[in-house]
N, C-alpha and C. Protein backbone atom coordinates (compact mmCIF):
# COMPACT_ATOMS: atom_id res chain seq x y z
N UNK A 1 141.15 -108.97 87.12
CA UNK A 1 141.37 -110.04 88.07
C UNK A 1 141.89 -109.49 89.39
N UNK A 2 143.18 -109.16 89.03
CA UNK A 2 143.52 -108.00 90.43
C UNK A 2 143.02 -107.35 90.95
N UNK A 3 141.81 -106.46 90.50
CA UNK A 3 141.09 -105.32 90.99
C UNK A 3 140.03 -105.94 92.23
N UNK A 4 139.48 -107.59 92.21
CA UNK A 4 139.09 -107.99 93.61
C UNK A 4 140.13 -108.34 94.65
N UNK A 5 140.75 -108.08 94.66
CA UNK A 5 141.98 -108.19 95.73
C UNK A 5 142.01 -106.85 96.88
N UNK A 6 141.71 -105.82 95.78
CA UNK A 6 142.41 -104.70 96.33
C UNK A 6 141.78 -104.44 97.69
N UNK A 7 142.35 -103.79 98.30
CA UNK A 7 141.39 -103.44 99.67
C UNK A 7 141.79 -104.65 100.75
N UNK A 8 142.34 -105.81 100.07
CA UNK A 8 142.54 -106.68 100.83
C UNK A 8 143.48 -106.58 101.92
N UNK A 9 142.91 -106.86 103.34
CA UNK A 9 144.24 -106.80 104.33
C UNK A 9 145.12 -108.17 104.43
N UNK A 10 146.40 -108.10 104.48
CA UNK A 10 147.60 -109.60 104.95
C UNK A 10 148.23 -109.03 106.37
N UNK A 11 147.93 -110.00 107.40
CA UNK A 11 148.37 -109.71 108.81
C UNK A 11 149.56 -110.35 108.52
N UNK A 12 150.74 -109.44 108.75
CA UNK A 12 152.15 -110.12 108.48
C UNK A 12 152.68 -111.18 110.00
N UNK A 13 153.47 -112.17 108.87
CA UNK A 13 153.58 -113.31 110.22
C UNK A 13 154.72 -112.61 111.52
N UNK A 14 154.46 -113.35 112.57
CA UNK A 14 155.54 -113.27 113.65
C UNK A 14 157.02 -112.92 113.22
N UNK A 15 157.19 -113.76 112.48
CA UNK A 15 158.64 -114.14 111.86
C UNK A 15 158.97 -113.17 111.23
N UNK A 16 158.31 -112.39 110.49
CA UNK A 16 158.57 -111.60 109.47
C UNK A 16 158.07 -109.91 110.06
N UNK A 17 157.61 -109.87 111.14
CA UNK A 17 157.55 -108.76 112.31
C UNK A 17 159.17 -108.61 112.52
N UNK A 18 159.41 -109.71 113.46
CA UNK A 18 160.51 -109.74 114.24
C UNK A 18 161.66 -109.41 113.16
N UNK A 19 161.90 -110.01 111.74
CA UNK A 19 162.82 -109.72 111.07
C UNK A 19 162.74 -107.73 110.62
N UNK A 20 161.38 -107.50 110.54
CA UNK A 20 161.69 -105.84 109.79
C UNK A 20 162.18 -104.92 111.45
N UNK A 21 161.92 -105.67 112.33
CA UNK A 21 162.79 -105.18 113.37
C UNK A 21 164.04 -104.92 113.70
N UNK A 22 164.62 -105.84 113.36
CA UNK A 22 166.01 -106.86 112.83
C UNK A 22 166.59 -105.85 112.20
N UNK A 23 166.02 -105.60 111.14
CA UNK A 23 166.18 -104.82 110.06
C UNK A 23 166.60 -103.63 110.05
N UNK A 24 165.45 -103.08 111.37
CA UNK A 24 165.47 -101.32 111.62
C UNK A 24 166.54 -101.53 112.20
N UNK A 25 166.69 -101.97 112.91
CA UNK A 25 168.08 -102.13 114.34
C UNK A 25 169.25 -102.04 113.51
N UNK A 26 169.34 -102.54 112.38
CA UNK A 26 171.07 -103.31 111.45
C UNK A 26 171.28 -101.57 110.98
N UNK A 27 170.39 -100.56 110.50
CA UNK A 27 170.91 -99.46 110.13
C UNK A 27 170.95 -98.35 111.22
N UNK A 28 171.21 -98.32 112.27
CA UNK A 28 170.98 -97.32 113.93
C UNK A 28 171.20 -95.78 112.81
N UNK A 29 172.08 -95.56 112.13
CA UNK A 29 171.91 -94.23 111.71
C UNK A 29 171.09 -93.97 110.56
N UNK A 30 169.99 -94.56 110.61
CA UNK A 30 168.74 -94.20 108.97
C UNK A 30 168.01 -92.98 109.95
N UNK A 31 167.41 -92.16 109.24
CA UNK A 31 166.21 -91.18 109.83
C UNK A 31 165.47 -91.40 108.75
N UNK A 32 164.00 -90.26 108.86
CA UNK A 32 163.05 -90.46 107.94
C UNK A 32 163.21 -90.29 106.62
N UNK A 33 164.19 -89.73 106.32
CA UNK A 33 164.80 -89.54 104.89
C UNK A 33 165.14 -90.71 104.18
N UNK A 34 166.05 -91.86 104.92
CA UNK A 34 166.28 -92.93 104.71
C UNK A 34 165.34 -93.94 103.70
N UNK A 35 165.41 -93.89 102.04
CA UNK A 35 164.20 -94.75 101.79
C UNK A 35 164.21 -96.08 102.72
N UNK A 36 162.52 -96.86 103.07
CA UNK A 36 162.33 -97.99 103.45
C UNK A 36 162.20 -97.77 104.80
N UNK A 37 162.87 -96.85 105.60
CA UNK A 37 162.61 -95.84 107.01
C UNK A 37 160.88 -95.95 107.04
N UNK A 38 160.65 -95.27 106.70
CA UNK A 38 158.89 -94.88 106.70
C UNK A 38 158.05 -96.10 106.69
N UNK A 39 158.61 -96.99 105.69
CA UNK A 39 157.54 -98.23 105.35
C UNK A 39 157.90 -99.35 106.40
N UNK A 40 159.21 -99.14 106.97
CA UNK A 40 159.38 -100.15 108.09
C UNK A 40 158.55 -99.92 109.27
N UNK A 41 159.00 -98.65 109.34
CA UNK A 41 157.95 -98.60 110.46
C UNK A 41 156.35 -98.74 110.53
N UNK A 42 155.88 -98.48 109.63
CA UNK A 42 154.38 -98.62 109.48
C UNK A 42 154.23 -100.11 109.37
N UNK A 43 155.00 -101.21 108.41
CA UNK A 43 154.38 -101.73 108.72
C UNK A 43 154.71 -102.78 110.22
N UNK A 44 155.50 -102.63 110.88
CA UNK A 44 155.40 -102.83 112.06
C UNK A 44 154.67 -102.55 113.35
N UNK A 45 154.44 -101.20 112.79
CA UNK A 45 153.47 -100.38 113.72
C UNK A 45 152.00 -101.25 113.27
N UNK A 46 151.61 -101.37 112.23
CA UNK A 46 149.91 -102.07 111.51
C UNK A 46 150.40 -103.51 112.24
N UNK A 47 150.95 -103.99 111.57
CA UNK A 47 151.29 -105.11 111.68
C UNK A 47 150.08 -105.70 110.48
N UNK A 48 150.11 -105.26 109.69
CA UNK A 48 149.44 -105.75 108.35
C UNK A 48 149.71 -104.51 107.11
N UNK A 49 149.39 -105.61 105.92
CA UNK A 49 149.78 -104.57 104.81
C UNK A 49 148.44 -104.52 103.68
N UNK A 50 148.32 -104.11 102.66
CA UNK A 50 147.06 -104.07 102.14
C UNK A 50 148.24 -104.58 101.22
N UNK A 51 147.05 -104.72 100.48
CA UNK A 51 147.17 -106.08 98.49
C UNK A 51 148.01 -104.83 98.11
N UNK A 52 147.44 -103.45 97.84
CA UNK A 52 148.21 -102.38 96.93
C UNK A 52 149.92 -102.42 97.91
N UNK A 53 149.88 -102.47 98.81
CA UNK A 53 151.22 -102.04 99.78
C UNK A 53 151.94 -103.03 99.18
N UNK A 54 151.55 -104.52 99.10
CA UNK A 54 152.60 -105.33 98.64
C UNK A 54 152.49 -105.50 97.31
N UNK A 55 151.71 -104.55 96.16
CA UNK A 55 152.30 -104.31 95.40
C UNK A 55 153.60 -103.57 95.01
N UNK A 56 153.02 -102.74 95.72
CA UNK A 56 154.43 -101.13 95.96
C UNK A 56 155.79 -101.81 95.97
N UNK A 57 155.81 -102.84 97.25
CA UNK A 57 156.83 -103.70 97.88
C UNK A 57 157.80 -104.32 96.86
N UNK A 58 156.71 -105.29 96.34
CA UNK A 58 157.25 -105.84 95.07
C UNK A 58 157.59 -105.11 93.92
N UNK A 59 157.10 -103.73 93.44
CA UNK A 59 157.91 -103.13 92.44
C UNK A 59 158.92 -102.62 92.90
N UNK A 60 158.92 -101.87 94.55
CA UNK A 60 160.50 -101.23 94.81
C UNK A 60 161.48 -102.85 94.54
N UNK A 61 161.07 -103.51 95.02
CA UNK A 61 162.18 -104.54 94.82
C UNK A 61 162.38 -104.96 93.52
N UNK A 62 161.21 -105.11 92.66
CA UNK A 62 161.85 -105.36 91.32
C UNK A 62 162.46 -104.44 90.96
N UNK A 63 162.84 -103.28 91.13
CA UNK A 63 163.02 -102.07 90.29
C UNK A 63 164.36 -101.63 91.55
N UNK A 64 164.87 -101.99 92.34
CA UNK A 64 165.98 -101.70 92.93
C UNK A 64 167.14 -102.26 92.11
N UNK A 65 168.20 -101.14 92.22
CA UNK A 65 169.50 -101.48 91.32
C UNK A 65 170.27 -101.73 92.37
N UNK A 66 170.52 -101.40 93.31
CA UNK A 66 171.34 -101.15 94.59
C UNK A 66 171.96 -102.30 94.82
N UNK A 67 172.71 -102.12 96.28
CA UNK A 67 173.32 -103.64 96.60
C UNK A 67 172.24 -104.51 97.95
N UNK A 68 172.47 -105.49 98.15
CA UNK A 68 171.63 -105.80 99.55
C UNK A 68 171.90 -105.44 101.00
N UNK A 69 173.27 -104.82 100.70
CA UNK A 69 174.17 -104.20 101.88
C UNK A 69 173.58 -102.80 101.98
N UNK A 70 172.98 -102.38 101.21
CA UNK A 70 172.37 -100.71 101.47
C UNK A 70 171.29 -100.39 102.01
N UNK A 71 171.33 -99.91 102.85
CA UNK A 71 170.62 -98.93 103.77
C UNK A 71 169.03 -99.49 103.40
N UNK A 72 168.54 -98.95 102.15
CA UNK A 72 166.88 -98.86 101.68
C UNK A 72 167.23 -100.75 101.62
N UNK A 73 167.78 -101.22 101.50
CA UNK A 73 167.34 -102.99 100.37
C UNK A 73 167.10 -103.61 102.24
N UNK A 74 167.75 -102.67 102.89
CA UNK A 74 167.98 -103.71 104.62
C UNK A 74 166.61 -103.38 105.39
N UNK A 75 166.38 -101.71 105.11
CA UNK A 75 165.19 -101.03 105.50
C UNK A 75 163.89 -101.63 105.33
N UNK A 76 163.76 -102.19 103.69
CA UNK A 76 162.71 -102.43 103.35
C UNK A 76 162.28 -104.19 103.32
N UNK A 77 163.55 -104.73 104.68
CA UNK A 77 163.28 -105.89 104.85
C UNK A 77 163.97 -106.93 104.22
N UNK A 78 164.81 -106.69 103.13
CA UNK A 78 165.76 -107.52 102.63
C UNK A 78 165.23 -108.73 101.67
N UNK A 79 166.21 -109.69 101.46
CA UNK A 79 165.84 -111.24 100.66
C UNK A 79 164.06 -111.48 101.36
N UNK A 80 164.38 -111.47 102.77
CA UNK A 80 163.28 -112.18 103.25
C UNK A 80 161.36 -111.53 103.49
N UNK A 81 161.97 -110.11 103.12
CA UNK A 81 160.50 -109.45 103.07
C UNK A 81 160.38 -109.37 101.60
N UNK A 82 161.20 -109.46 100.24
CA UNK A 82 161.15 -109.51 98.87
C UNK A 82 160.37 -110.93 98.33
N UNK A 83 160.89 -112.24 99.80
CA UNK A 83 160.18 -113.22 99.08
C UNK A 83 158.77 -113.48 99.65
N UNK A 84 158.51 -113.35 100.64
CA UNK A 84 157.64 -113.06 101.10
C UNK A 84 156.47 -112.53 100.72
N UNK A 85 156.97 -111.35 100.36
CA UNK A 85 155.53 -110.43 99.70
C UNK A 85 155.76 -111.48 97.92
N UNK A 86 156.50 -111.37 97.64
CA UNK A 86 156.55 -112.15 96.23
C UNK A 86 155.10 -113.70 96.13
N UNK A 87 155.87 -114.07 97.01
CA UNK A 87 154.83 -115.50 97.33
C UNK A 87 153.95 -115.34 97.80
N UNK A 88 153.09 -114.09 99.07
CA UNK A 88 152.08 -113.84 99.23
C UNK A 88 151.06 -113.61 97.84
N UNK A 89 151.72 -112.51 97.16
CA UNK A 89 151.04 -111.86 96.05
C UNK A 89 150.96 -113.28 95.07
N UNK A 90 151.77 -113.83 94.71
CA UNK A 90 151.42 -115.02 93.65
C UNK A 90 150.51 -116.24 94.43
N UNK A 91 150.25 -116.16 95.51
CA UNK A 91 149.39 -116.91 96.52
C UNK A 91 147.79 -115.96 96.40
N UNK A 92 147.63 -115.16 96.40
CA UNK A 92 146.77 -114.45 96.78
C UNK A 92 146.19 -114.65 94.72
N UNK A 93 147.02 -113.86 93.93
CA UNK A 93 146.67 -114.03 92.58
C UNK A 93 145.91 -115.35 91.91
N UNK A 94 146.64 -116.26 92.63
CA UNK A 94 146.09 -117.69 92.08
C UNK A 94 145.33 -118.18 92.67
N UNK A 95 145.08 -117.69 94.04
CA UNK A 95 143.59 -118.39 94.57
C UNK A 95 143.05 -117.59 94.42
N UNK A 96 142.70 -116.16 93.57
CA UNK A 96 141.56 -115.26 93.19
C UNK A 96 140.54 -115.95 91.62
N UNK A 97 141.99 -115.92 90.78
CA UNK A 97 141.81 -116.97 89.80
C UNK A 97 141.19 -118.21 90.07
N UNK A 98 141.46 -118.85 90.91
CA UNK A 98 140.96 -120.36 90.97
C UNK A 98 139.48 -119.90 91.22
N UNK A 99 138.99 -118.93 92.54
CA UNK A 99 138.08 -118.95 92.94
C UNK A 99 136.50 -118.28 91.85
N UNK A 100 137.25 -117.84 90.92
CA UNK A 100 136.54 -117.41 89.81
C UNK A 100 136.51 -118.73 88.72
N UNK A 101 137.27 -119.48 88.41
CA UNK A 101 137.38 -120.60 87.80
C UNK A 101 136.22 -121.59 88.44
N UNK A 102 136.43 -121.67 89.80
CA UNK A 102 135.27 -122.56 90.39
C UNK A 102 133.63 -122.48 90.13
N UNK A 103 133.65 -121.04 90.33
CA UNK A 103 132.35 -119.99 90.14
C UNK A 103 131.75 -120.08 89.02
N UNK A 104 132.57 -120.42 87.68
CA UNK A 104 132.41 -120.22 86.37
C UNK A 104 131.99 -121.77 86.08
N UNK A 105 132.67 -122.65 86.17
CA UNK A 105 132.65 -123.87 86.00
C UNK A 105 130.98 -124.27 86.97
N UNK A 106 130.93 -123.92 87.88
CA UNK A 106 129.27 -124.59 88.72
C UNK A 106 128.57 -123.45 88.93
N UNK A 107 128.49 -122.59 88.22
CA UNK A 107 127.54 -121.70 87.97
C UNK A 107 126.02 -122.63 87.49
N UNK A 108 124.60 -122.65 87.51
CA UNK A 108 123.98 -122.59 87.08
C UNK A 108 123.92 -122.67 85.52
N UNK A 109 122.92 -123.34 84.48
CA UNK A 109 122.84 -122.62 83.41
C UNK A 109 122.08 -121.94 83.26
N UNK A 110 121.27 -121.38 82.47
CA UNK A 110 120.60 -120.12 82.61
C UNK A 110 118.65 -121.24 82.28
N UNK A 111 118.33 -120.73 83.02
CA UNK A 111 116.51 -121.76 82.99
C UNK A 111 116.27 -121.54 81.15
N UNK A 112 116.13 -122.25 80.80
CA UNK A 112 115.40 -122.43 79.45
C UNK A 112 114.10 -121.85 79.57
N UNK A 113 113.45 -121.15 78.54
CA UNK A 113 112.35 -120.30 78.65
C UNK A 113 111.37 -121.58 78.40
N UNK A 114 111.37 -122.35 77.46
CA UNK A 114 110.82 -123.19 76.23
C UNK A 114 110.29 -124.25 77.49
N UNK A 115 110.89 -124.89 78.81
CA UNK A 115 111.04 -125.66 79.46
C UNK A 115 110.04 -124.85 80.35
N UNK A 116 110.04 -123.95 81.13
CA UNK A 116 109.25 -123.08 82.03
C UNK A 116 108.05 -122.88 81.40
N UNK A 117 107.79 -122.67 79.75
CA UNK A 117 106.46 -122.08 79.12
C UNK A 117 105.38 -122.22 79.79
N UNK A 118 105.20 -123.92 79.39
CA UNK A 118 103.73 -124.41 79.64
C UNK A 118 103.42 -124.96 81.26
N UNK A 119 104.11 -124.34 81.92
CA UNK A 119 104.06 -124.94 83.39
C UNK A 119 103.07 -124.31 84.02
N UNK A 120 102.61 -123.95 83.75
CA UNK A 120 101.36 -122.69 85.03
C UNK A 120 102.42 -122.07 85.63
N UNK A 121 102.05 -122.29 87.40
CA UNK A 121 102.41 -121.74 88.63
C UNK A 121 103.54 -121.96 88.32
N UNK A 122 104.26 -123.22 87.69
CA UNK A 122 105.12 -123.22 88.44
C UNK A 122 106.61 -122.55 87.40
N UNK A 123 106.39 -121.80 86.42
CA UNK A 123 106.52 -121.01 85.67
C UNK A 123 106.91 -119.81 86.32
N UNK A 124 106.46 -119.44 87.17
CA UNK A 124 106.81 -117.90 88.08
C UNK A 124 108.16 -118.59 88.92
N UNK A 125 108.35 -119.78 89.17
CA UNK A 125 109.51 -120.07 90.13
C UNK A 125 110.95 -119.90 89.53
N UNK A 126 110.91 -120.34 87.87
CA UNK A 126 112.15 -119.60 87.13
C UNK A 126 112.14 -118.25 87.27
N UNK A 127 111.79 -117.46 87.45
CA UNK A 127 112.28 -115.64 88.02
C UNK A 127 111.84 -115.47 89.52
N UNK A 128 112.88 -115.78 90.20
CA UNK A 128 112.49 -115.26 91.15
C UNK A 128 113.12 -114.09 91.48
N UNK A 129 112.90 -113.10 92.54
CA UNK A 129 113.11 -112.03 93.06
C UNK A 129 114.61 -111.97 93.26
N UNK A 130 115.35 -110.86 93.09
CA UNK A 130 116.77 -110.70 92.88
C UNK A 130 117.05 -110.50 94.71
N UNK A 131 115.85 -109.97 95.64
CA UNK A 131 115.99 -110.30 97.14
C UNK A 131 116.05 -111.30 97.69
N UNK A 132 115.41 -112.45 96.97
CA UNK A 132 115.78 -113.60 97.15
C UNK A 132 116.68 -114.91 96.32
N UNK A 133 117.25 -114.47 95.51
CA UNK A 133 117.88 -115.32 94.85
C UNK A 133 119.56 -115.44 95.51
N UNK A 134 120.02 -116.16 94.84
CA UNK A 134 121.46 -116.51 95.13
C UNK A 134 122.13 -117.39 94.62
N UNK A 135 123.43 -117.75 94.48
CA UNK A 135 123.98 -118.79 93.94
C UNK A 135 123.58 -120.41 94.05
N UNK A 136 123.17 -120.75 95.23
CA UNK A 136 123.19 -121.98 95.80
C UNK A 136 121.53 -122.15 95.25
N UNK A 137 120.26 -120.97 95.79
CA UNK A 137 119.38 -121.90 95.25
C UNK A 137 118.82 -121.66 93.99
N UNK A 138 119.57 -120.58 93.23
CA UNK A 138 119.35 -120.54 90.96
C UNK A 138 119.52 -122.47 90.93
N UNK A 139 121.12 -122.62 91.58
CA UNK A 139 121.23 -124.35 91.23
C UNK A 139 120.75 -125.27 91.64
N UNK A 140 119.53 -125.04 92.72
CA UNK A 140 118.54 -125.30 93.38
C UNK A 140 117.53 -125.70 92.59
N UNK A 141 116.74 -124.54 92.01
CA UNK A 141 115.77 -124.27 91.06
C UNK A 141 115.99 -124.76 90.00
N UNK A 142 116.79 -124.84 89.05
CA UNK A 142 117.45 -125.00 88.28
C UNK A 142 117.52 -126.85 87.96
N UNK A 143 117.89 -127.14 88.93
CA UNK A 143 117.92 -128.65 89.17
C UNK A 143 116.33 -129.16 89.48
N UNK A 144 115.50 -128.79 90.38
CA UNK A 144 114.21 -129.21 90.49
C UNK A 144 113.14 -129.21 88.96
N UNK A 145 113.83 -127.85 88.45
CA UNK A 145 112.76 -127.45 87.47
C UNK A 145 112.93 -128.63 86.49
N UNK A 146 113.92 -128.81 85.74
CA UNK A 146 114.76 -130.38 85.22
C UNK A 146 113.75 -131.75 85.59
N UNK A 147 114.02 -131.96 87.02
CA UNK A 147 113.57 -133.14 87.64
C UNK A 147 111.91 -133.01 87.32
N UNK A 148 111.47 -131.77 87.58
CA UNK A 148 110.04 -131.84 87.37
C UNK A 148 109.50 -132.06 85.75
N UNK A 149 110.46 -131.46 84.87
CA UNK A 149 110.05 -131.30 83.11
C UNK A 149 110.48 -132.93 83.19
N UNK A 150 110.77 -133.76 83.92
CA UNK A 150 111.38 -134.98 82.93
C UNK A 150 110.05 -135.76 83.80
N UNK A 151 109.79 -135.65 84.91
CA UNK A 151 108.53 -136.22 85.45
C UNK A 151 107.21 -136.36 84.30
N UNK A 152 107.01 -134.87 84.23
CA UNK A 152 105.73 -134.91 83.41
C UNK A 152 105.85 -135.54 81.48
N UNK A 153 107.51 -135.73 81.45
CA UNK A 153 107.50 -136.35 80.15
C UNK A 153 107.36 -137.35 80.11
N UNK A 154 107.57 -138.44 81.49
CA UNK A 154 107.46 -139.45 81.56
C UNK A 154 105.94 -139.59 81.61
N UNK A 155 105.64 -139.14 82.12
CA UNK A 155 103.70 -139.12 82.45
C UNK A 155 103.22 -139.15 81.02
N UNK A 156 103.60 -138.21 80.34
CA UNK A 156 102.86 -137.94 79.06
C UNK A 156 103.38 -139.09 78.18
């Protein structure tokens, strides 16, 4: 599920710029040694983070023992970059999910062979070319072919 996410860019908001600024400023004596030093600055400098970065984010913070008064917990943005990326990532997780839920649910069913058999011509229109196919008109096809098998049952 996670693995379509990845690669994904999040342009971090105004608010949350201005705070890892905030941030750098509250420790004047950190250098690059300083954990959360490095990642403040980058992502201020991007001004965006990738899906994996705010994973990272969210495990240093789950996995910090420290206090919120220290150096790395202020560096790396504090309460407000912990909830942040927290709620991005459970925002991002659940509309990946949904959007596969949607996909699954109005997918097409698959053309019945038995239904296509005796059609002639129009028998070649259940396979069409994988250059031309797509989501929207399989349920296209799919739906006509239906409308047409119930036509000719009525006829017959």
């Amino acid at each position: 599920m996670n693995k379509d996410l990845y690669g994904e860019v999040i342009y971090l908001p105004k608010e949350l710029m201005d705070h890892l600024t905030v941030c750098f400023q509250t420790v004047p004596n950190s250098d690059s040694n300083t954990e959360g030093y490095l990642r403040n600055q980058e992502l201020r400098n991007n001004g965006y983070a990738t899906y994996q970065q705010l994973g990272r984010i969210k495990n240093w913070f789950d996995n910090f023992n420290g206090k919120r008064e220290d150096a790395p917990y202020i560096l790396n943005g504090s309460d407000y970059m912990r909830n942040w990326t927290n709620q991005t990532l459970d925002s991002m997780r659940s509309s990946d999910g949904l959007t596969k839920q949607i996909r699954k649910d109005n997918s097409p069913e698959p053309i019945d062979k038995n239904l296509t058999k005796n059609m002639g011509w129009l028998a070649d229109f259940s396979n069409p070319s994988d250059e031309h196919s797509d989501f929207v008109s399989d349920i296209t096809l799919s739906e006509d072919l239906k409308r047409i098998n119930n036509l000719i049952k009525k006829i017959i």
